[in-house]
N, C-alpha and C. Protein backbone atom coordinates (compact mmCIF):
# COMPACT_ATOMS: atom_id res chain seq x y z
N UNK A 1 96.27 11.15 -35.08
CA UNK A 1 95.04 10.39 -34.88
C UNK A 1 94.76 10.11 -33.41
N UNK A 2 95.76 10.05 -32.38
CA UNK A 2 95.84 9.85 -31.07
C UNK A 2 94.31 10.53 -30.44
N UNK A 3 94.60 12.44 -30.86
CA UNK A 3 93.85 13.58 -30.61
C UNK A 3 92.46 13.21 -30.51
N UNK A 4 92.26 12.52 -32.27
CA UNK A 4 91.02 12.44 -33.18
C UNK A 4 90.52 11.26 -32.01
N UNK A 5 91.24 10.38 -31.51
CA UNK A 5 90.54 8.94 -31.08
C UNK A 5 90.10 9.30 -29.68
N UNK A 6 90.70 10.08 -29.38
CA UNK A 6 90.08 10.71 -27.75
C UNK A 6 89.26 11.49 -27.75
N UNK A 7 88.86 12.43 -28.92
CA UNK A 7 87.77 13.02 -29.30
C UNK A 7 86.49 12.14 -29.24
N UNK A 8 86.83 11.08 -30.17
CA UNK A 8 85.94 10.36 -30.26
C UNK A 8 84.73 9.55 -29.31
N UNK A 9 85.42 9.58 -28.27
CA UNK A 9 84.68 9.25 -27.16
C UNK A 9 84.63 10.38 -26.03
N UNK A 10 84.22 11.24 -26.86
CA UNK A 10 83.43 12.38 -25.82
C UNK A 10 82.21 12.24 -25.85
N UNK A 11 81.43 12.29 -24.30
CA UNK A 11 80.58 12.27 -24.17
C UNK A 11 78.94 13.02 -24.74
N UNK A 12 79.95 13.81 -25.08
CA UNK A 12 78.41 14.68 -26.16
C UNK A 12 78.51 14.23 -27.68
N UNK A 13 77.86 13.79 -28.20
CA UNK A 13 77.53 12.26 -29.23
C UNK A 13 77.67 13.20 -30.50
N UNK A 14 77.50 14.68 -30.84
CA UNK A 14 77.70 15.28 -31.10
C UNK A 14 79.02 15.58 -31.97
N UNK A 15 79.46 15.83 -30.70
CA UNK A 15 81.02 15.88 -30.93
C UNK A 15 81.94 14.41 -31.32
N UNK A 16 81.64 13.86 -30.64
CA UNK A 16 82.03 12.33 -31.14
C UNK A 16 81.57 11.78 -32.29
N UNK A 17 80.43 11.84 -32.82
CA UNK A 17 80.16 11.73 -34.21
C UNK A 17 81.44 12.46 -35.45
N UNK A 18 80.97 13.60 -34.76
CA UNK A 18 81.90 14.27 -36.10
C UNK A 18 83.36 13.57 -35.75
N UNK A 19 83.83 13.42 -34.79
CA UNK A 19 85.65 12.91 -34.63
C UNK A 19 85.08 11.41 -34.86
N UNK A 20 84.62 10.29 -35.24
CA UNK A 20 84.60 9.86 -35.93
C UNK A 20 84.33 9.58 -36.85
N UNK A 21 83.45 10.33 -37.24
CA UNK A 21 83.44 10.75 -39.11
C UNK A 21 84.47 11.04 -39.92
N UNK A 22 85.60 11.47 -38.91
CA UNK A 22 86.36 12.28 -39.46
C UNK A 22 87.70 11.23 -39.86
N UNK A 23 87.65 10.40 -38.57
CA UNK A 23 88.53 8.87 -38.31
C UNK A 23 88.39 7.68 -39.48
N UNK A 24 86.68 7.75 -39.85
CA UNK A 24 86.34 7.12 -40.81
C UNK A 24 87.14 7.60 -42.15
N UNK A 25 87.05 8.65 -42.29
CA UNK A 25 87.31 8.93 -43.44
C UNK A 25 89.00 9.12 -43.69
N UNK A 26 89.50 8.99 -42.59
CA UNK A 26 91.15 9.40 -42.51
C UNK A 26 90.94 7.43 -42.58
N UNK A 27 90.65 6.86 -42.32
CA UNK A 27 90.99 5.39 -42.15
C UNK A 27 90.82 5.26 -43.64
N UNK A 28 89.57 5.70 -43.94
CA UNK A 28 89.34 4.99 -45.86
C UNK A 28 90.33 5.53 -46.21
N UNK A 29 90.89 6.65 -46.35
CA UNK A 29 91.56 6.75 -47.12
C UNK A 29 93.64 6.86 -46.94
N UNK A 30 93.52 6.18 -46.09
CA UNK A 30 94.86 6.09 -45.04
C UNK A 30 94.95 5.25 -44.71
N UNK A 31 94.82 3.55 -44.93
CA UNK A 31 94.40 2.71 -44.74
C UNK A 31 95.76 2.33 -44.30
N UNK A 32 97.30 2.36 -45.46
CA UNK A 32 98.10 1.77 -45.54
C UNK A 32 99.10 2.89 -44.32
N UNK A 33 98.48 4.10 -44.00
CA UNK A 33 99.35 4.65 -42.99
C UNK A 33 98.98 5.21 -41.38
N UNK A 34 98.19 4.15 -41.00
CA UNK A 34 97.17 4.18 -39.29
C UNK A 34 97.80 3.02 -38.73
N UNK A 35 98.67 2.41 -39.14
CA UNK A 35 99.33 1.45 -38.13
C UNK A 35 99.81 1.29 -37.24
N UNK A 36 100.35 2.62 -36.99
CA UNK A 36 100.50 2.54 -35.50
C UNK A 36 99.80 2.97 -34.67
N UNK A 37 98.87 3.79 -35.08
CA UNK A 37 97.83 4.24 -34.27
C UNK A 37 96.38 3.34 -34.15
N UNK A 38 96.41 2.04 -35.02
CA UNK A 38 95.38 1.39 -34.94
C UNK A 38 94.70 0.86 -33.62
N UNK A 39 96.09 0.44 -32.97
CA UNK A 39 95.25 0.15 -31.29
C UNK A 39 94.56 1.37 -30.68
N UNK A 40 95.11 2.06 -30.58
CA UNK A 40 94.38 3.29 -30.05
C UNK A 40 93.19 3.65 -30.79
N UNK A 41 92.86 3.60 -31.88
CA UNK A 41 91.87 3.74 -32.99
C UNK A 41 90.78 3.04 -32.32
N UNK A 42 91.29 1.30 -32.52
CA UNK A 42 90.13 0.51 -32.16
C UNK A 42 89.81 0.66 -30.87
N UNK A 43 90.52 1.05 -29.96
CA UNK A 43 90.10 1.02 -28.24
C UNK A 43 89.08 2.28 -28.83
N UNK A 44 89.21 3.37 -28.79
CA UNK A 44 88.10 4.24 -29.24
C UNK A 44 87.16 4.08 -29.38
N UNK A 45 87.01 3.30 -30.85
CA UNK A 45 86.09 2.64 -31.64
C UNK A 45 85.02 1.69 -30.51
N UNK A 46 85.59 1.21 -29.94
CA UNK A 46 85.01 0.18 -28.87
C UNK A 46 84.30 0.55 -27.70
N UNK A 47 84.99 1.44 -27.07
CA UNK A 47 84.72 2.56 -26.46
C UNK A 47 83.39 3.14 -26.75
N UNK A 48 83.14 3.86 -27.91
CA UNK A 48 82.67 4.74 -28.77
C UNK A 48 80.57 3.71 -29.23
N UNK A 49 81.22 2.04 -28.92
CA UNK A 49 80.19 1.76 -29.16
C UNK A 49 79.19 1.77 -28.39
N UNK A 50 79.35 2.63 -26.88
CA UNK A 50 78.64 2.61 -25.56
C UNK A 50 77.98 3.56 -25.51
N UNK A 51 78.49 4.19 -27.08
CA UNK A 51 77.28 6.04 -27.22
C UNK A 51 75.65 5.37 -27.22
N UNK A 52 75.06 6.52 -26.51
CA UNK A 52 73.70 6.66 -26.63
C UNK A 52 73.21 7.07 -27.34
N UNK A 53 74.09 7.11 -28.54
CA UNK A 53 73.80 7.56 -29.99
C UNK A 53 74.23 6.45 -31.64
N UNK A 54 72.62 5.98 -31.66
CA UNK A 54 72.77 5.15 -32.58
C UNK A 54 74.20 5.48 -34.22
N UNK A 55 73.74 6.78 -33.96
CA UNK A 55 74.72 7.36 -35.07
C UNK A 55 76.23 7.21 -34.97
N UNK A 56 76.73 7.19 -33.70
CA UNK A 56 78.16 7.09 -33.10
C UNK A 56 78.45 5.78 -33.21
N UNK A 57 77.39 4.97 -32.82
CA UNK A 57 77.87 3.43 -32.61
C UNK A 57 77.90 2.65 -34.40
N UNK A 58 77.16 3.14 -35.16
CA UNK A 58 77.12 2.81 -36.45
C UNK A 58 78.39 3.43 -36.87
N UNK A 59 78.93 4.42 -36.96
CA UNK A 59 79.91 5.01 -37.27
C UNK A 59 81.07 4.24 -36.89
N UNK A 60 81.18 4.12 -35.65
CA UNK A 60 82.28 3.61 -34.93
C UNK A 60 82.28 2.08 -35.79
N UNK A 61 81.57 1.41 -35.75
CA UNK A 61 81.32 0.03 -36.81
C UNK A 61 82.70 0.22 -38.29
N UNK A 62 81.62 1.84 -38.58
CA UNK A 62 82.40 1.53 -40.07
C UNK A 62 83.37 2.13 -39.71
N UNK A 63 84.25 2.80 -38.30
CA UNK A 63 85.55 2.67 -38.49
C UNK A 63 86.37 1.55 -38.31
N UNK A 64 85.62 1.05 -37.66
CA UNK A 64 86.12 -0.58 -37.54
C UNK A 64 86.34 -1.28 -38.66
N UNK A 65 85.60 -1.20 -39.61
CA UNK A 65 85.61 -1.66 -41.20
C UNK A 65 86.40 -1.25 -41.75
N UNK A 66 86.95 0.31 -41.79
CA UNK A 66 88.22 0.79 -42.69
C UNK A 66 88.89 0.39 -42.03
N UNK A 67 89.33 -0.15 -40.79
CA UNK A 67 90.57 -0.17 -40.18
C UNK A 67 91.30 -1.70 -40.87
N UNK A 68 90.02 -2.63 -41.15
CA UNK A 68 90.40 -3.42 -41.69
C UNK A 68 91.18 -3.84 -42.89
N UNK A 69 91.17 -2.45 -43.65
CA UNK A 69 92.14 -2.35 -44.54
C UNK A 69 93.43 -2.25 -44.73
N UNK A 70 93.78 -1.93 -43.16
CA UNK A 70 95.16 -1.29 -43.29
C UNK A 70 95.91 -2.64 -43.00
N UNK A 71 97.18 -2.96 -43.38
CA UNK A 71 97.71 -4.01 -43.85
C UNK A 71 98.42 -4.97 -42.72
N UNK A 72 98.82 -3.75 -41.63
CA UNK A 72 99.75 -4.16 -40.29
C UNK A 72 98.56 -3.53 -39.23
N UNK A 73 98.77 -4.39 -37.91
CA UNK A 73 99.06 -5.40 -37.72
C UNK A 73 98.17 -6.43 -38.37
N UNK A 74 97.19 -6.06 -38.78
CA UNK A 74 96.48 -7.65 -39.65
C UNK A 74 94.99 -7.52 -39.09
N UNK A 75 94.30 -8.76 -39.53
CA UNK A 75 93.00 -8.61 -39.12
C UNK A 75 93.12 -9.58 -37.54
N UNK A 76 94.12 -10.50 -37.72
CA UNK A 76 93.68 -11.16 -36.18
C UNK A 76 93.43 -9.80 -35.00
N UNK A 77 94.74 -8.86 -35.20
CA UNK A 77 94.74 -7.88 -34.44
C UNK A 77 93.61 -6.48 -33.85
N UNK A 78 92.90 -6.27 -35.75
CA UNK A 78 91.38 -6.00 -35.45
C UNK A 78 90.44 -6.68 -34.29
N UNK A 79 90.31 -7.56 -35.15
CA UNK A 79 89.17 -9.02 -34.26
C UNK A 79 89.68 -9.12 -33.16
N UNK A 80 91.09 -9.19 -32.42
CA UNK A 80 91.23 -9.19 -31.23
C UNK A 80 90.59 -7.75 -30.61
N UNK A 81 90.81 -6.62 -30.94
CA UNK A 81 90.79 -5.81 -30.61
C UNK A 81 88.97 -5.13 -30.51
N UNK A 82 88.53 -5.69 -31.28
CA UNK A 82 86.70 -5.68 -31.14
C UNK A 82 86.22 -6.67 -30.61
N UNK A 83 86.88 -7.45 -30.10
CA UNK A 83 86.58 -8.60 -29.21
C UNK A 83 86.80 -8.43 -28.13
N UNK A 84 87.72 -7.25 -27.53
CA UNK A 84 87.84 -6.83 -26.41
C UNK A 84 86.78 -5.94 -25.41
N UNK A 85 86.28 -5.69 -26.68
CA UNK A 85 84.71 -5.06 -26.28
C UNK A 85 83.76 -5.96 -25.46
N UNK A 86 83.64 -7.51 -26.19
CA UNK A 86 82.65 -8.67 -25.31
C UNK A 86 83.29 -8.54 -23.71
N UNK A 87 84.27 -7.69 -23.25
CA UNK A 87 84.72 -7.86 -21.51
C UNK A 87 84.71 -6.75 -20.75
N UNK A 88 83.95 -5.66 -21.81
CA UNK A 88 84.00 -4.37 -21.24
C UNK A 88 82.60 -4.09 -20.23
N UNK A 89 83.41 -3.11 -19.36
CA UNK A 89 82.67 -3.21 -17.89
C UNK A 89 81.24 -2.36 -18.47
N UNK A 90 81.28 -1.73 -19.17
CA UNK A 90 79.70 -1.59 -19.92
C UNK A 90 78.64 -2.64 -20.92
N UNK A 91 77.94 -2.81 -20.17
CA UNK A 91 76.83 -4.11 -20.99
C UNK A 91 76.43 -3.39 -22.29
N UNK A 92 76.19 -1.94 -22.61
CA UNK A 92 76.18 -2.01 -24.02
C UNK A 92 77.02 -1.92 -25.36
N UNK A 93 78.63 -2.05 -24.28
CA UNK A 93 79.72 -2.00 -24.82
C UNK A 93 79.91 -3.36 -25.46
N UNK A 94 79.43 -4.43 -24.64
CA UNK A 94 79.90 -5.84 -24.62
C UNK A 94 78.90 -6.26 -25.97
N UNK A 95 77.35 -5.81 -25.61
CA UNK A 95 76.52 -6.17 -26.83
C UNK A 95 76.79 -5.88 -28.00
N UNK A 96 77.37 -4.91 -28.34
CA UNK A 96 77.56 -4.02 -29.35
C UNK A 96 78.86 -4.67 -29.73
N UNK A 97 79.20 -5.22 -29.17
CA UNK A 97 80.82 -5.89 -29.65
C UNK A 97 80.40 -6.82 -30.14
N UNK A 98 79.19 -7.42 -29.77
CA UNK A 98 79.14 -9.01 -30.25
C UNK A 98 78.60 -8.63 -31.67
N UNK A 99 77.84 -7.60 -32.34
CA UNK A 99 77.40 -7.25 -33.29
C UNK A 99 78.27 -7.05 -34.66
N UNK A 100 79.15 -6.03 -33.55
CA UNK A 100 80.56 -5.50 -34.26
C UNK A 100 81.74 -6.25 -35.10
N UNK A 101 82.10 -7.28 -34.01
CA UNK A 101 82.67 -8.24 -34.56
C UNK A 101 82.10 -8.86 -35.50
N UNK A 102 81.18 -9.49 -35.81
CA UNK A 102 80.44 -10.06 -37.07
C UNK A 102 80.71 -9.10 -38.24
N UNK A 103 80.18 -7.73 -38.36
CA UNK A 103 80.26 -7.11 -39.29
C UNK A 103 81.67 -6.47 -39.89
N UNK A 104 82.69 -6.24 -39.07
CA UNK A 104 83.74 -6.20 -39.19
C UNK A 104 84.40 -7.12 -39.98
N UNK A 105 83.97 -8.79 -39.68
CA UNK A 105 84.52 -10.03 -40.01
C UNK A 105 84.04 -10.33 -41.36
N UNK A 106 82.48 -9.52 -41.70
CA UNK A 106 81.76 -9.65 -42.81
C UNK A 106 82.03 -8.62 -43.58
N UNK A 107 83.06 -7.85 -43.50
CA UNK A 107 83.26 -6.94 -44.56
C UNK A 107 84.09 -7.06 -45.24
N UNK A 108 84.05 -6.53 -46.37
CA UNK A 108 84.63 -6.57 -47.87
C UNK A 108 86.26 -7.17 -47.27
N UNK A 109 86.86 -6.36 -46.96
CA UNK A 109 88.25 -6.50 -46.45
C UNK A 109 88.35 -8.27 -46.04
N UNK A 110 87.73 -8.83 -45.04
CA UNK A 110 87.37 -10.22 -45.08
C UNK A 110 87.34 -11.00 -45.67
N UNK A 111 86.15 -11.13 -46.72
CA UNK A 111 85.87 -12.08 -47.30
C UNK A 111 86.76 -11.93 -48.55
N UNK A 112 87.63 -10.71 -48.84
CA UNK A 112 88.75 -10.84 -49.74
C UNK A 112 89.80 -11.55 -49.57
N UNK A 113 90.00 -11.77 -47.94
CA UNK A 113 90.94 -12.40 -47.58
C UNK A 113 90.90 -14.27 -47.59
N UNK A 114 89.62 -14.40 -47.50
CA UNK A 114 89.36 -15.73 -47.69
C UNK A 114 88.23 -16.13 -46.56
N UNK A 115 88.22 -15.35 -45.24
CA UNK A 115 88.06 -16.08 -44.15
C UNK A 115 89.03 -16.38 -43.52
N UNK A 116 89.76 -16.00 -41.90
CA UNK A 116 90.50 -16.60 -41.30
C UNK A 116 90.21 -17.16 -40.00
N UNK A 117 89.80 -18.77 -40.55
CA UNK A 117 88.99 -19.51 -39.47
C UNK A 117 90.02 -20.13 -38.25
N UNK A 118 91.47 -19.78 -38.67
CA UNK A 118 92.07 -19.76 -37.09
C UNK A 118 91.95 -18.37 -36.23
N UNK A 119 91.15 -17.22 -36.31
CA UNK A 119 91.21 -16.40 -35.70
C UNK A 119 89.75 -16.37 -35.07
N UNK A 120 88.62 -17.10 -35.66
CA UNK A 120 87.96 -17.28 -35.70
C UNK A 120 87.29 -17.93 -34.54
N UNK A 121 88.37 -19.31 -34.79
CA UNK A 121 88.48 -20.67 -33.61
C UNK A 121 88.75 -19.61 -32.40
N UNK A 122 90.10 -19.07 -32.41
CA UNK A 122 91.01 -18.48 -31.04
C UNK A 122 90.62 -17.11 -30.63
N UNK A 123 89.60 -16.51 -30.87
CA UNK A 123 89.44 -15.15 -30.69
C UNK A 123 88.02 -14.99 -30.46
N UNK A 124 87.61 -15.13 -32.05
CA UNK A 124 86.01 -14.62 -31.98
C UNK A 124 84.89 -15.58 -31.23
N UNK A 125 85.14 -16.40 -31.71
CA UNK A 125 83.94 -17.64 -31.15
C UNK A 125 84.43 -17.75 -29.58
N UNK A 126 85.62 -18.16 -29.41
CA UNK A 126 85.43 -17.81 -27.58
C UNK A 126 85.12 -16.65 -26.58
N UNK A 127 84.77 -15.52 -27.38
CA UNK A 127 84.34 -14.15 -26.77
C UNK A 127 82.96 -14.35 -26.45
N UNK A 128 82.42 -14.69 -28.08
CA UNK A 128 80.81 -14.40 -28.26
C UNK A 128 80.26 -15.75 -27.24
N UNK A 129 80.67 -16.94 -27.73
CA UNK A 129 80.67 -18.04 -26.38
C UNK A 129 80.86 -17.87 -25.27
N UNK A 130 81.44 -16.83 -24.20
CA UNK A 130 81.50 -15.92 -23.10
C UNK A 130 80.48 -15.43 -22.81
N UNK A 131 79.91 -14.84 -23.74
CA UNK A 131 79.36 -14.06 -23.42
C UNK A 131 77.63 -14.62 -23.31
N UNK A 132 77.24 -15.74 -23.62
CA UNK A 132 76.14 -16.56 -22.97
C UNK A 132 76.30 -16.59 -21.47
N UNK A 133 77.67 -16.01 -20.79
CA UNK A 133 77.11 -15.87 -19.28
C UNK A 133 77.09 -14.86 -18.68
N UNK A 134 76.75 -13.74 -19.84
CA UNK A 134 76.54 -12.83 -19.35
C UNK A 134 75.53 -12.60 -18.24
N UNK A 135 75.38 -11.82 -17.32
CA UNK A 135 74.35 -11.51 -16.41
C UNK A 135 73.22 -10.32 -17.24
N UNK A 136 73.69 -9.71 -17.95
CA UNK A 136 72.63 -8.96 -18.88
C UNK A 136 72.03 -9.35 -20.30
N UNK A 137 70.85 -9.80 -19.65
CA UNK A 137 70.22 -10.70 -21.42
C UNK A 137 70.37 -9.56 -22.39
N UNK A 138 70.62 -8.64 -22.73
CA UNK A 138 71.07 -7.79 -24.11
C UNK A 138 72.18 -8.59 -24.57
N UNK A 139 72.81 -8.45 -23.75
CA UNK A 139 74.78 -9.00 -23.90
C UNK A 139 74.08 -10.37 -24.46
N UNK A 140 73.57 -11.32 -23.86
CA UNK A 140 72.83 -12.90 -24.15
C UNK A 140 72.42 -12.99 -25.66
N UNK A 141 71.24 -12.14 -25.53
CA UNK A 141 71.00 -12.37 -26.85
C UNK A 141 71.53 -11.67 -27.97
N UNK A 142 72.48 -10.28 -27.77
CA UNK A 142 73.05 -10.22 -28.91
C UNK A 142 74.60 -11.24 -29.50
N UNK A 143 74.80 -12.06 -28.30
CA UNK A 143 75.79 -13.18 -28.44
C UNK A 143 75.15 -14.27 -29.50
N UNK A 144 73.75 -14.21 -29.05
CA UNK A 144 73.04 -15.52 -29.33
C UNK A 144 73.06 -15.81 -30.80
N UNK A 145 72.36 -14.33 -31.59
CA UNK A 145 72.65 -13.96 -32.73
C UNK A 145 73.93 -13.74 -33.30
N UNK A 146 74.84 -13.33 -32.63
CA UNK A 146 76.43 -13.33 -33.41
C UNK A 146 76.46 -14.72 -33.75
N UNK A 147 76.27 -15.93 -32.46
CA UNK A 147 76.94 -16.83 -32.77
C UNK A 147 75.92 -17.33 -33.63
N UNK A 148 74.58 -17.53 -33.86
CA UNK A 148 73.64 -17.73 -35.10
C UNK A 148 74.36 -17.92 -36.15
N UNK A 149 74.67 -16.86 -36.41
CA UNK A 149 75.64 -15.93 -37.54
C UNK A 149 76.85 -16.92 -37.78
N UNK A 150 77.56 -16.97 -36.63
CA UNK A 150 78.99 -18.01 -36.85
C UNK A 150 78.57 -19.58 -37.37
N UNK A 151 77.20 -19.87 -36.85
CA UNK A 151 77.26 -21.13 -36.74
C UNK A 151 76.91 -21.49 -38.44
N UNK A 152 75.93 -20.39 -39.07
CA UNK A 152 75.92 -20.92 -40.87
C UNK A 152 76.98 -20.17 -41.49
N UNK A 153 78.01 -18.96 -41.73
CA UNK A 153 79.07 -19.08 -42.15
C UNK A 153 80.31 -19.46 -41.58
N UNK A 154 80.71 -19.70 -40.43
CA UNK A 154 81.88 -20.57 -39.90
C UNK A 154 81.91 -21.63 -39.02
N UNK A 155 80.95 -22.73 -39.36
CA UNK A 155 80.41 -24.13 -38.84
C UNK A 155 81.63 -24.57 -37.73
N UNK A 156 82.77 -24.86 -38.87
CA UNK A 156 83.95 -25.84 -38.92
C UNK A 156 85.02 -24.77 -37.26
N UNK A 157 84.75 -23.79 -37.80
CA UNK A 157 85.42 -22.66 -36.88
C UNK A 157 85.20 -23.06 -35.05
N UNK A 158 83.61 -22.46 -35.45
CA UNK A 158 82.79 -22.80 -33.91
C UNK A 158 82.76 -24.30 -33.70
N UNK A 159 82.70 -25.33 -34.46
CA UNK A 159 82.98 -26.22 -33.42
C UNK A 159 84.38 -26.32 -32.99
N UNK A 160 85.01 -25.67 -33.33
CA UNK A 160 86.65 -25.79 -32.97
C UNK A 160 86.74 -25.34 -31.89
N UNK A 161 86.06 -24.28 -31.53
CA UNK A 161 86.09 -23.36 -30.13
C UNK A 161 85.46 -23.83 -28.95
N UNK A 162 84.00 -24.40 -29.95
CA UNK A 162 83.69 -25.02 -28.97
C UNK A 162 84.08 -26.21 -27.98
N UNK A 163 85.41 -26.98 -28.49
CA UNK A 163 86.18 -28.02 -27.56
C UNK A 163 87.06 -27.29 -26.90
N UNK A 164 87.09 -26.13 -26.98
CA UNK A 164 88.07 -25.24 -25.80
C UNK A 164 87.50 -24.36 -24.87
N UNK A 165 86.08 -24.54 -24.87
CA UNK A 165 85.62 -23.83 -23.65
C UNK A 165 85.43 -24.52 -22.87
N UNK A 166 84.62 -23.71 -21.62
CA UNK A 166 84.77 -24.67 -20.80
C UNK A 166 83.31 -25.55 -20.20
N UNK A 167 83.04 -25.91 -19.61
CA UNK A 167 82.15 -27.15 -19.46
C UNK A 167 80.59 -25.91 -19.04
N UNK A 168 80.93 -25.33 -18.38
CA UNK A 168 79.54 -24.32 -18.22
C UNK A 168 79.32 -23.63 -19.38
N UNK A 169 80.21 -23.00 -19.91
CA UNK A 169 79.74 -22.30 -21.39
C UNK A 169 79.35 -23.60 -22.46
N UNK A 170 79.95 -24.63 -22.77
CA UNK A 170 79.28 -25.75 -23.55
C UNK A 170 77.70 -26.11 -23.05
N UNK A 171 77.51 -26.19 -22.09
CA UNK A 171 76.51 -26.67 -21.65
C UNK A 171 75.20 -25.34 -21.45
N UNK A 172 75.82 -24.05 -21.49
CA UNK A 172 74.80 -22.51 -22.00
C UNK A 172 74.59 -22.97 -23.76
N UNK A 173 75.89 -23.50 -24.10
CA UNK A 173 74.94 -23.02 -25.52
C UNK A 173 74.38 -24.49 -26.12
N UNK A 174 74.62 -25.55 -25.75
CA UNK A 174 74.10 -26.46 -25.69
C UNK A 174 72.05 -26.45 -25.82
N UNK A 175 72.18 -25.76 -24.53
CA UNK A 175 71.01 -25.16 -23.88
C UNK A 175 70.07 -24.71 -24.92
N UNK A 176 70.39 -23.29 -25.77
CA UNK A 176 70.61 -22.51 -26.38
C UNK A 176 70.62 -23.37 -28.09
N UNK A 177 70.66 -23.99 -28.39
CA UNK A 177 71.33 -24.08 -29.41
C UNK A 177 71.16 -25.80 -29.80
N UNK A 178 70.62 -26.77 -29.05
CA UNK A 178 70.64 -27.96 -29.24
C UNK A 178 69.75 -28.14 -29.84
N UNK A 179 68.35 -27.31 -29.75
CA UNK A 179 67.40 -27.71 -30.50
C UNK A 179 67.40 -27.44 -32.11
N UNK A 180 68.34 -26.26 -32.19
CA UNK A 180 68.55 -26.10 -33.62
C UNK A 180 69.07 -27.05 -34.35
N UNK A 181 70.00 -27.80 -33.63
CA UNK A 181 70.82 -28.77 -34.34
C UNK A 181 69.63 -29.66 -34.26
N UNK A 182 68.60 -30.15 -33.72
CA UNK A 182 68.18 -30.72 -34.19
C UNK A 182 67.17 -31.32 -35.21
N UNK A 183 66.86 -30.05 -35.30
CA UNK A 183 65.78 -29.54 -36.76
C UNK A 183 66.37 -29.57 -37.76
N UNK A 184 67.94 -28.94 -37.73
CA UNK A 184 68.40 -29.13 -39.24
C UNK A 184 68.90 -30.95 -39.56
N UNK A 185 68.71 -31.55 -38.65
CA UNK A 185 68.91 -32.85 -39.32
C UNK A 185 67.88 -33.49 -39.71
């Protein structure tokens, strides 16, 4: 899979499509034997979401989704690992992460698990919360919407995170985000 994951981020979208089509489908159905190759998988995957090809970056998503199946290292290790995307030196790497992560977190594999709102607190919500300072409003507002997203299915989560950031990011989404709170009361 090493081969397949370096394929995957070749620059002709082309070719990278098919090597992750191909990843996808070795992940569905290999779920319980990509474990060690999962980091390398997801760096790919992440990688992979900076194609100029809607088709690659959707793809790359749902390899992100099978990967979630596989049993080791776990999902914190996913979610860390598509969260690493919100710091990548490409702005449509970073946007696309903030997307990614949600849907990853919202897939089947997930919500079987219950929800794991300590990974939630320590990982996800302080990325997408980062990423309100971004310098590229894409990165901004596709944060804006992730955290949308966090704030009606993992309320209890995000405010958890939110007492661990730090005083400029509280006060971006404050910004951002105060007026909502105050409509729903």
């Amino acid at each position: 899979l090493t081969a397949a994951s370096t394929c995957a981020t070749d620059p002709n979208s082309r070719v990278s499509l098919k090597w992750l089509q191909f990843l996808q489908e070795t992940a569905t159905a290999n779920a319980s034997d990509i474990d060690e190759e999962l980091p390398g998988l997801i760096a790919a995957c992440v990688e992979a979401l900076g194609s100029s090809s809607s088709a690659c970056r959707q793809t790359a998503v749902q390899v992100l989704c099978a990967c979630g199946k596989a049993p080791d290292p776990g999902p914190q290790a996913l979610l860390c690992g598509v969260t690493e995307g919100t710091r990548h030196a490409t702005a449509r790497v970073r946007a696309e992460s903030c997307s990614a992560v949600l849907t990853v977190l919202d897939s089947a594999h997930f919500r079987t698990l219950g929800g794991d709102d300590q990974v939630i607190e320590e990982v996800v919500a302080p990325a997408l919360l980062e990423c309100l300072e971004d310098s590229t409003p894409t990165v901004v507002e596709a944060a804006e919407i992730a955290i949308t997203s966090l704030r009606a299915l993992h309320a209890q989560a995000l405010a958890t995170a939110l007492e661990m950031v730090s005083p400029k990011v509280l006060r971006l989404y404050r910004q951002r985000f105060e007026g909502l709170e105050d409509e729903g009361k």
